[in-house]
N, C-alpha and C. Protein backbone atom coordinates (compact mmCIF):
# COMPACT_ATOMS: atom_id res chain seq x y z
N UNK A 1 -3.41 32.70 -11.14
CA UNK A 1 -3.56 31.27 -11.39
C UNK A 1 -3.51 30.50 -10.10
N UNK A 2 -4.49 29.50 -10.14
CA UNK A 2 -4.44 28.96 -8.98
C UNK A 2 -3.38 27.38 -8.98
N UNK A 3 -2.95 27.07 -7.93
CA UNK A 3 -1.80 25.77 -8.26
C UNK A 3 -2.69 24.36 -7.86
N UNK A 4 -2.68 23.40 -8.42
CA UNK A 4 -2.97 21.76 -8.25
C UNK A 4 -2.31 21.49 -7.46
N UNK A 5 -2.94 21.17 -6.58
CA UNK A 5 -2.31 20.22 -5.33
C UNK A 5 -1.69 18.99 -6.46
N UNK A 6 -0.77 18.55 -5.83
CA UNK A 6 -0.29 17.08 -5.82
C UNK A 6 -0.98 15.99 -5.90
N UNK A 7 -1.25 15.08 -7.25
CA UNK A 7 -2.21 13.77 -6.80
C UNK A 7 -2.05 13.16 -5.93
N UNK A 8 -2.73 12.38 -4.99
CA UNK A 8 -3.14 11.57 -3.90
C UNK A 8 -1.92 10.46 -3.56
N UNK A 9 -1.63 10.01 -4.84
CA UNK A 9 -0.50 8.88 -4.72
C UNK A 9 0.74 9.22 -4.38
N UNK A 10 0.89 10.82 -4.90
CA UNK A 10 2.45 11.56 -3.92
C UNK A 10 2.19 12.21 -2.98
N UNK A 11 0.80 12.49 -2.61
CA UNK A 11 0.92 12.90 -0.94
C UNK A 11 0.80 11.22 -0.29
N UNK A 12 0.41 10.86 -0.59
CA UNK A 12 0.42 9.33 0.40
C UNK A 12 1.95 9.31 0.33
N UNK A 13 2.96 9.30 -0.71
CA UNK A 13 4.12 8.54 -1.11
C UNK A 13 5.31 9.66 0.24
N UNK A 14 4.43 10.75 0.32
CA UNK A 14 5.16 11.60 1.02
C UNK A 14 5.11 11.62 2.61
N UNK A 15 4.05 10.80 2.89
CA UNK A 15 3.50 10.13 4.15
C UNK A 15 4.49 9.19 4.48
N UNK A 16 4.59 8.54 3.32
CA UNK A 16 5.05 7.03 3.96
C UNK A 16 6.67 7.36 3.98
N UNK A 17 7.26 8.45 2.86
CA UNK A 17 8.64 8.67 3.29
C UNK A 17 8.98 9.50 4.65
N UNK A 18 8.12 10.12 4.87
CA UNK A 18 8.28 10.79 6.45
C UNK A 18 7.66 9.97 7.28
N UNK A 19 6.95 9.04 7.10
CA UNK A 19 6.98 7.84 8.53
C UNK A 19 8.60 7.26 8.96
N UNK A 20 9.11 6.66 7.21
CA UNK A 20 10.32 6.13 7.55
C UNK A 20 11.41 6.91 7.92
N UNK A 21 11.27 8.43 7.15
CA UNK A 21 12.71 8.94 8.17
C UNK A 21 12.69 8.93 9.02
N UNK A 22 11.63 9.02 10.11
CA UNK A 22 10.89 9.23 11.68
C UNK A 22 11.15 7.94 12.19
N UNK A 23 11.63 6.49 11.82
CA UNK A 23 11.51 5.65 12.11
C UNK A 23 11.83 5.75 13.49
N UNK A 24 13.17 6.19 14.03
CA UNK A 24 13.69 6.24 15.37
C UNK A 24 12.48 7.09 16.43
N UNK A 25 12.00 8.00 15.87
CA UNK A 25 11.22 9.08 16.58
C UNK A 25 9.98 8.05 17.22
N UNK A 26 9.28 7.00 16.22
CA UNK A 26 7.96 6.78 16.26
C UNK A 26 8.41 5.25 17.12
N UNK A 27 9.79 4.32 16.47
CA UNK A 27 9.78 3.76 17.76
C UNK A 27 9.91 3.91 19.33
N UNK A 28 10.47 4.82 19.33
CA UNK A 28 11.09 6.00 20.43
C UNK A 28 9.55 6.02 21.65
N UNK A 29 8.47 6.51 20.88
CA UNK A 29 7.17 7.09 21.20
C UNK A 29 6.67 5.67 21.26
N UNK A 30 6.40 5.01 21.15
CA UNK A 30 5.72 3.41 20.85
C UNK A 30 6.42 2.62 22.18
N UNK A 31 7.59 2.82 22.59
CA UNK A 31 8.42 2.09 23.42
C UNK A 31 7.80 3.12 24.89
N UNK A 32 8.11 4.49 24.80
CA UNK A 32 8.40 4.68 26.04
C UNK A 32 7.07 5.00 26.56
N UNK A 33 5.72 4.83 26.24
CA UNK A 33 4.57 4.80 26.46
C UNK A 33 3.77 3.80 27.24
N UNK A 34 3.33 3.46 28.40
CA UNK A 34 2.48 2.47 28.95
C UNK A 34 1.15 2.32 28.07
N UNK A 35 0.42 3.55 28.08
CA UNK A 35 -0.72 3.05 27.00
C UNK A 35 -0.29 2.11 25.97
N UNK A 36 0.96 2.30 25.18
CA UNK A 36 1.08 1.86 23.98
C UNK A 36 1.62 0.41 23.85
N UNK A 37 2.10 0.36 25.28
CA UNK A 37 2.89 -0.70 25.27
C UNK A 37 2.55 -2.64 24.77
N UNK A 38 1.39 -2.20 24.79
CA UNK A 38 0.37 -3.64 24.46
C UNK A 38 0.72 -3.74 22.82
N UNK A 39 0.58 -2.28 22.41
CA UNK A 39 0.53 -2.52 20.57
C UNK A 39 1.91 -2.57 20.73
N UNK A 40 2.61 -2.63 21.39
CA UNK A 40 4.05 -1.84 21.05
C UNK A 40 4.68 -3.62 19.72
N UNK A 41 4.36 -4.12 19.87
CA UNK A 41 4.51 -5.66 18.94
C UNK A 41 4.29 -5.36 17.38
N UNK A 42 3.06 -5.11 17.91
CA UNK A 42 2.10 -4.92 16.49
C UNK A 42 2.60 -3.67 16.01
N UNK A 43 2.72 -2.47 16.54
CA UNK A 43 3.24 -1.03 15.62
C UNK A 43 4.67 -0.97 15.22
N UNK A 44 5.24 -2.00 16.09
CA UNK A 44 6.93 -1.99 15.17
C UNK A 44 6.59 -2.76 14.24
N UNK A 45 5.87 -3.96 14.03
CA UNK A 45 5.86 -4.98 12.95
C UNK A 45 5.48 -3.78 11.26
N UNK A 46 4.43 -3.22 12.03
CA UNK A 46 3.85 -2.42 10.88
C UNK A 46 4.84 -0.89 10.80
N UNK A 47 5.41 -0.85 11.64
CA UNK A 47 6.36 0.22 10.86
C UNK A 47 7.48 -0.32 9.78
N UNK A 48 8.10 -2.26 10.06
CA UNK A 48 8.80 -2.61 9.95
C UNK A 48 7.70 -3.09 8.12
N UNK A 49 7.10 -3.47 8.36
CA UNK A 49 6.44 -3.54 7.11
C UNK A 49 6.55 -2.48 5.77
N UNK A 50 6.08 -1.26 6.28
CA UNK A 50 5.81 0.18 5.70
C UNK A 50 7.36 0.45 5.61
N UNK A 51 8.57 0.06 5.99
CA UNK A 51 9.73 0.34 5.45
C UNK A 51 10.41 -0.63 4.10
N UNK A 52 10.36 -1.99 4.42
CA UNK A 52 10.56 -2.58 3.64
C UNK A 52 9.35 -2.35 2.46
N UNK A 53 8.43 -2.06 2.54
CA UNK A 53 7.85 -1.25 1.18
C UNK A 53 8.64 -0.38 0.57
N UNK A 54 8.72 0.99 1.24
CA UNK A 54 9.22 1.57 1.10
C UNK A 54 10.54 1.94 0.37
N UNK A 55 11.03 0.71 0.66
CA UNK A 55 12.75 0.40 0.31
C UNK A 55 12.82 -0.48 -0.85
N UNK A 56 11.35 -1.18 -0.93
CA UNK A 56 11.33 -1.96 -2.16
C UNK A 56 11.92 -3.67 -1.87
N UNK A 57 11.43 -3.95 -0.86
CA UNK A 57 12.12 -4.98 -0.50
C UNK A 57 10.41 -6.11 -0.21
N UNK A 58 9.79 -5.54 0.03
CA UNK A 58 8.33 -5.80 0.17
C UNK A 58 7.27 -5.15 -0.71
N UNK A 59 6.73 -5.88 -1.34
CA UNK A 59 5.60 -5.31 -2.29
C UNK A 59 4.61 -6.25 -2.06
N UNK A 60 4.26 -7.25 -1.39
CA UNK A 60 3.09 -8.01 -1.56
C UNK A 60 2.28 -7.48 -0.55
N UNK A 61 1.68 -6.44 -1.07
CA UNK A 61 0.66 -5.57 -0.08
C UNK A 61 0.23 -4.43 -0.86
N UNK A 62 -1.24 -4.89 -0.42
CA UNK A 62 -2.16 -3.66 -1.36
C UNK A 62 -1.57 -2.08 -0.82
N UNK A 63 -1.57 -1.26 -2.04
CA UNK A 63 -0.85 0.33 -1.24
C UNK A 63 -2.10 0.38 -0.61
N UNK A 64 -3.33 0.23 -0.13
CA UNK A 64 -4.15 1.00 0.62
C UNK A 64 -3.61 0.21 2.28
N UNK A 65 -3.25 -0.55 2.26
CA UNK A 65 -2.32 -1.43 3.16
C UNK A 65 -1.94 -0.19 4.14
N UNK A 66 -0.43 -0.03 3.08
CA UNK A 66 0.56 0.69 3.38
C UNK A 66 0.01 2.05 3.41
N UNK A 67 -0.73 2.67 2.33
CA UNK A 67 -1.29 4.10 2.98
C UNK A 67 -2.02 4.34 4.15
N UNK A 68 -2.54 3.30 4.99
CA UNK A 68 -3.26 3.27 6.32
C UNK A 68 -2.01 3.15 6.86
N UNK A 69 -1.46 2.11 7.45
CA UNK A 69 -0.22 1.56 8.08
C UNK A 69 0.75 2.95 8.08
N UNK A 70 0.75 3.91 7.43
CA UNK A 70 1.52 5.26 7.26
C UNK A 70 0.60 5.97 7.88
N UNK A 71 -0.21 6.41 7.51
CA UNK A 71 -1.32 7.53 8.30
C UNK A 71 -1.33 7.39 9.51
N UNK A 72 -1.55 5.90 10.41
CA UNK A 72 -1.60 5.74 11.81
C UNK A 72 -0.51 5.82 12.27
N UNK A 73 1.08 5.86 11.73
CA UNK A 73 2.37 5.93 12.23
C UNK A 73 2.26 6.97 11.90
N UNK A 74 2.06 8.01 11.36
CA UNK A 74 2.56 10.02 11.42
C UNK A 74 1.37 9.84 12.44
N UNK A 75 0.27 9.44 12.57
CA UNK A 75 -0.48 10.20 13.72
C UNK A 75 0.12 9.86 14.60
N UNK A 76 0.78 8.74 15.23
CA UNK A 76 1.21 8.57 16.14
C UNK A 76 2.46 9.49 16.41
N UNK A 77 3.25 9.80 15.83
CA UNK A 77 4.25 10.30 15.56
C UNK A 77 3.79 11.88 15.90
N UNK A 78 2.79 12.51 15.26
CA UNK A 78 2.40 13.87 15.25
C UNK A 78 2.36 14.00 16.82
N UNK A 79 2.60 15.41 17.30
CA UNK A 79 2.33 15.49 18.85
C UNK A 79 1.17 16.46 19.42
N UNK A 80 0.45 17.31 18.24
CA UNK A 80 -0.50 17.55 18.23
C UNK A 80 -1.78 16.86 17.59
N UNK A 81 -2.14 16.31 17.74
CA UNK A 81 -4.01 15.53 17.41
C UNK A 81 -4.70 15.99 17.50
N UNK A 82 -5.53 14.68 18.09
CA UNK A 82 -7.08 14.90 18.90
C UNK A 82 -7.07 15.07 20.12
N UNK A 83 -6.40 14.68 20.89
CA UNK A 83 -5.95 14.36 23.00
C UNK A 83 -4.08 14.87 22.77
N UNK A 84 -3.73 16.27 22.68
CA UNK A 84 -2.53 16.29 22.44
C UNK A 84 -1.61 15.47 23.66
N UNK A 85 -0.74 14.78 22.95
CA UNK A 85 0.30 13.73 24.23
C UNK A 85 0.65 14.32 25.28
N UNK A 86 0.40 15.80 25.07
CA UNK A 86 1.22 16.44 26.75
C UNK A 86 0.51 16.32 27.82
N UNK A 87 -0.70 15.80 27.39
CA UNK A 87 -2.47 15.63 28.53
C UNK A 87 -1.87 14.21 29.32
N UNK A 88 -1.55 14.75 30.94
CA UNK A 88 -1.20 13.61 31.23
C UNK A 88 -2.18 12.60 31.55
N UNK A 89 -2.06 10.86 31.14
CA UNK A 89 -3.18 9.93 31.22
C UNK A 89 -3.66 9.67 29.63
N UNK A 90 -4.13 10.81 29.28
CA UNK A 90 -4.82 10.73 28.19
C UNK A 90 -4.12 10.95 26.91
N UNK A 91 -2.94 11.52 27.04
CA UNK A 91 -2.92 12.19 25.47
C UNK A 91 -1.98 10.96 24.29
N UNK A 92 -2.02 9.48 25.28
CA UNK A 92 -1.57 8.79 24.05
C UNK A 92 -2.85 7.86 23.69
N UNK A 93 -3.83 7.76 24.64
CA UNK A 93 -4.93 7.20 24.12
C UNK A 93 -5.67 7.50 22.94
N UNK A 94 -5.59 8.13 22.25
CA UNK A 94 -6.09 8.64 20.73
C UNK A 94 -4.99 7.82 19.92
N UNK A 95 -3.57 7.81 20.23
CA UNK A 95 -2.75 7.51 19.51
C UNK A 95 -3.12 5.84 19.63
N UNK A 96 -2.75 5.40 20.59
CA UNK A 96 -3.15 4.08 20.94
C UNK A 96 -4.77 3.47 19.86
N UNK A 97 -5.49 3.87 20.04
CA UNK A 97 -6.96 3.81 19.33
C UNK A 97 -6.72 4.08 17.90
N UNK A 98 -6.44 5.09 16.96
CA UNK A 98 -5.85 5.00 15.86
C UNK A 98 -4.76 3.91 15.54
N UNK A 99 -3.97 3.66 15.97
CA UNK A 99 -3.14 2.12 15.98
C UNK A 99 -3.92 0.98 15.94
N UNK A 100 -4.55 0.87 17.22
CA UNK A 100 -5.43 -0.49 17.43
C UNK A 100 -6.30 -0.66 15.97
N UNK A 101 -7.14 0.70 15.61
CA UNK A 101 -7.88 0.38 14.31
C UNK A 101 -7.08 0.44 12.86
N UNK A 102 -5.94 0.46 12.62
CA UNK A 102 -5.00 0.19 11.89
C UNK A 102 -4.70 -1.37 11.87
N UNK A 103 -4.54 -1.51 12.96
CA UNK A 103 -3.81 -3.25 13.07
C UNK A 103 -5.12 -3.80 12.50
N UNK A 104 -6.21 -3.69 12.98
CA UNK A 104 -7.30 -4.43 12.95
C UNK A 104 -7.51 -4.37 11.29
N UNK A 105 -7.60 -3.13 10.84
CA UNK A 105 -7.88 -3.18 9.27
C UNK A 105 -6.89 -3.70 8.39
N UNK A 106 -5.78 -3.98 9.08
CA UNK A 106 -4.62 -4.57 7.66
C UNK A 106 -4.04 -5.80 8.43
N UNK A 107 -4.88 -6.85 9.12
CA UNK A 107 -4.55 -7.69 10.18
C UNK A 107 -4.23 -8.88 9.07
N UNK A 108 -4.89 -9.26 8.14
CA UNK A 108 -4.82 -10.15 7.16
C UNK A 108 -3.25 -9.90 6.56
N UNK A 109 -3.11 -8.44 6.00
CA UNK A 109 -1.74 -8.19 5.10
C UNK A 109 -0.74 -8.00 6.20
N UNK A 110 -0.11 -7.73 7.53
CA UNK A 110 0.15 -7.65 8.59
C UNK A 110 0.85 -9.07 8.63
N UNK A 111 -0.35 -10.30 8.91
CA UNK A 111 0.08 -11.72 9.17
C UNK A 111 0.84 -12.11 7.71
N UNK A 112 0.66 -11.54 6.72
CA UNK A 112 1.58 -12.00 5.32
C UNK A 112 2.48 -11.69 5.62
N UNK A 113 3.13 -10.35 5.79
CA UNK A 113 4.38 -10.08 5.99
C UNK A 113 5.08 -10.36 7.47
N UNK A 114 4.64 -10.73 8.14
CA UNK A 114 4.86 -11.38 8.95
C UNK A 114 5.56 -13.27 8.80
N UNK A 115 4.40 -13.45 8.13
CA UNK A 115 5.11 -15.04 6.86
C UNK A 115 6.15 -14.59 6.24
N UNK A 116 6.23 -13.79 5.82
CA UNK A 116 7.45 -13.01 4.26
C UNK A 116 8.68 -13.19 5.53
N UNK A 117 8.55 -12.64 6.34
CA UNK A 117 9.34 -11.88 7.12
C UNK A 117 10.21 -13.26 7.60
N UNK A 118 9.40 -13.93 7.95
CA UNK A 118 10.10 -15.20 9.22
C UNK A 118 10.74 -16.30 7.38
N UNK A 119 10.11 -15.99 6.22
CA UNK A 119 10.74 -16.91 5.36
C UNK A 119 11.74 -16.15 4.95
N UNK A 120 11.93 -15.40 5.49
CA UNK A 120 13.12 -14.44 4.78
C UNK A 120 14.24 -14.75 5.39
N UNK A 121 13.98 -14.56 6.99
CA UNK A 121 14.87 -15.05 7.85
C UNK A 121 15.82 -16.31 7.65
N UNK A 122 14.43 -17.40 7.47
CA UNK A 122 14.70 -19.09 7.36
C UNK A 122 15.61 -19.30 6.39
N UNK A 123 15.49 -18.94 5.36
CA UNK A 123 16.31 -18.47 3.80
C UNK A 123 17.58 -17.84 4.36
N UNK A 124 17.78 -16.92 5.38
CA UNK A 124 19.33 -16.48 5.70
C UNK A 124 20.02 -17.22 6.01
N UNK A 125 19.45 -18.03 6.95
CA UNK A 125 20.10 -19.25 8.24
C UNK A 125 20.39 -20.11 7.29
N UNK A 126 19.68 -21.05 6.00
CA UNK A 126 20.16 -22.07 5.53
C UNK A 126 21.35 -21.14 4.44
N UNK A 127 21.19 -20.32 3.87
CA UNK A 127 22.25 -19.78 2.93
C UNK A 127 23.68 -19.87 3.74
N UNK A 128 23.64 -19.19 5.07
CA UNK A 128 24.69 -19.12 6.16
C UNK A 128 24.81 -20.74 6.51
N UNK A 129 24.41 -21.42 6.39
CA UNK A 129 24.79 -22.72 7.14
C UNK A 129 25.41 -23.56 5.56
N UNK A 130 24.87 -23.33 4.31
CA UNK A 130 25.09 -23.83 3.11
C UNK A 130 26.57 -22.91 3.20
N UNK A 131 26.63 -21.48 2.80
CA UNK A 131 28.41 -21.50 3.02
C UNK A 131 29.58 -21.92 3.94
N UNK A 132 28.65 -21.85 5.28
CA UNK A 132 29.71 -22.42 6.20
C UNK A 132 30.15 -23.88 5.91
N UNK A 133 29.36 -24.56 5.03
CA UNK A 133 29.65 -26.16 5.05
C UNK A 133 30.54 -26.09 3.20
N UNK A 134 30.39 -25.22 2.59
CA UNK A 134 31.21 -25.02 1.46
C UNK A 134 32.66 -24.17 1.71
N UNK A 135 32.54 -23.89 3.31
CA UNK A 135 34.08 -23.59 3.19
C UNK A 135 35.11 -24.58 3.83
């Protein structure tokens, strides 16, 4: 007998939970990179996105969103590719280029949670300033 792969929606779901355990790994790789360092804004935002999905804290985002936004964080993350990272010069430029066309395709849902994000904040500060004046 032959076995069924897994539908599509739990290998994606299995993507996006091994982006987030990796979280430290992939900021780690994103930070200590000169190529990368330009996205380095944009790929924490979108890792920071793809977690609060994840966690259920963020849902206003199409999953094809978040299933891209995951795919380009394990590639980045992976250390074998297309230009493996040990190629010195070159081997984060693939990584870099897969990122860049990530940001670009979820640039619309990206700037939402980005809004979500800063009203989330704004909402802490007045809650914290509303108890401090009720005590």
């Amino acid at each position: 007998m032959s076995e069924k792969s897994s539908p599509p929606d739990q290998r994606h779901d299995a993507t996006i939970s091994t982006v987030v355990d990796k979280e430290r790994e992939i900021e780690k790789k994103l930070t200590g990179q000169k190529a990368l360092k330009a996205l380095l804004e944009h790929g924490i935002l979108l890792l920071q996105m793809v977690k609060d999905y994840f966690q259920g804290n963020y849902r206003e985002v199409p999953y094809w969103a978040i299933g891209a936004a995951a795919l380009a964080l394990f590639y980045v993350l992976n250390p074998v590719d297309a230009i493996p990272d040990i190629v010195p010069g070159l081997g984060y430029l693939d990584d870099a280029t897969v990122l860049a066309f990530c940001l670009k395709l979820v640039e619309t849902e990206l700037s939402k949670y980005r809004e979500w994000q800063a009203a989330r904040k704004g909402k802490g500060v007045e809650e914290s300033k509303k108890q401090g004046a009720d005590s």
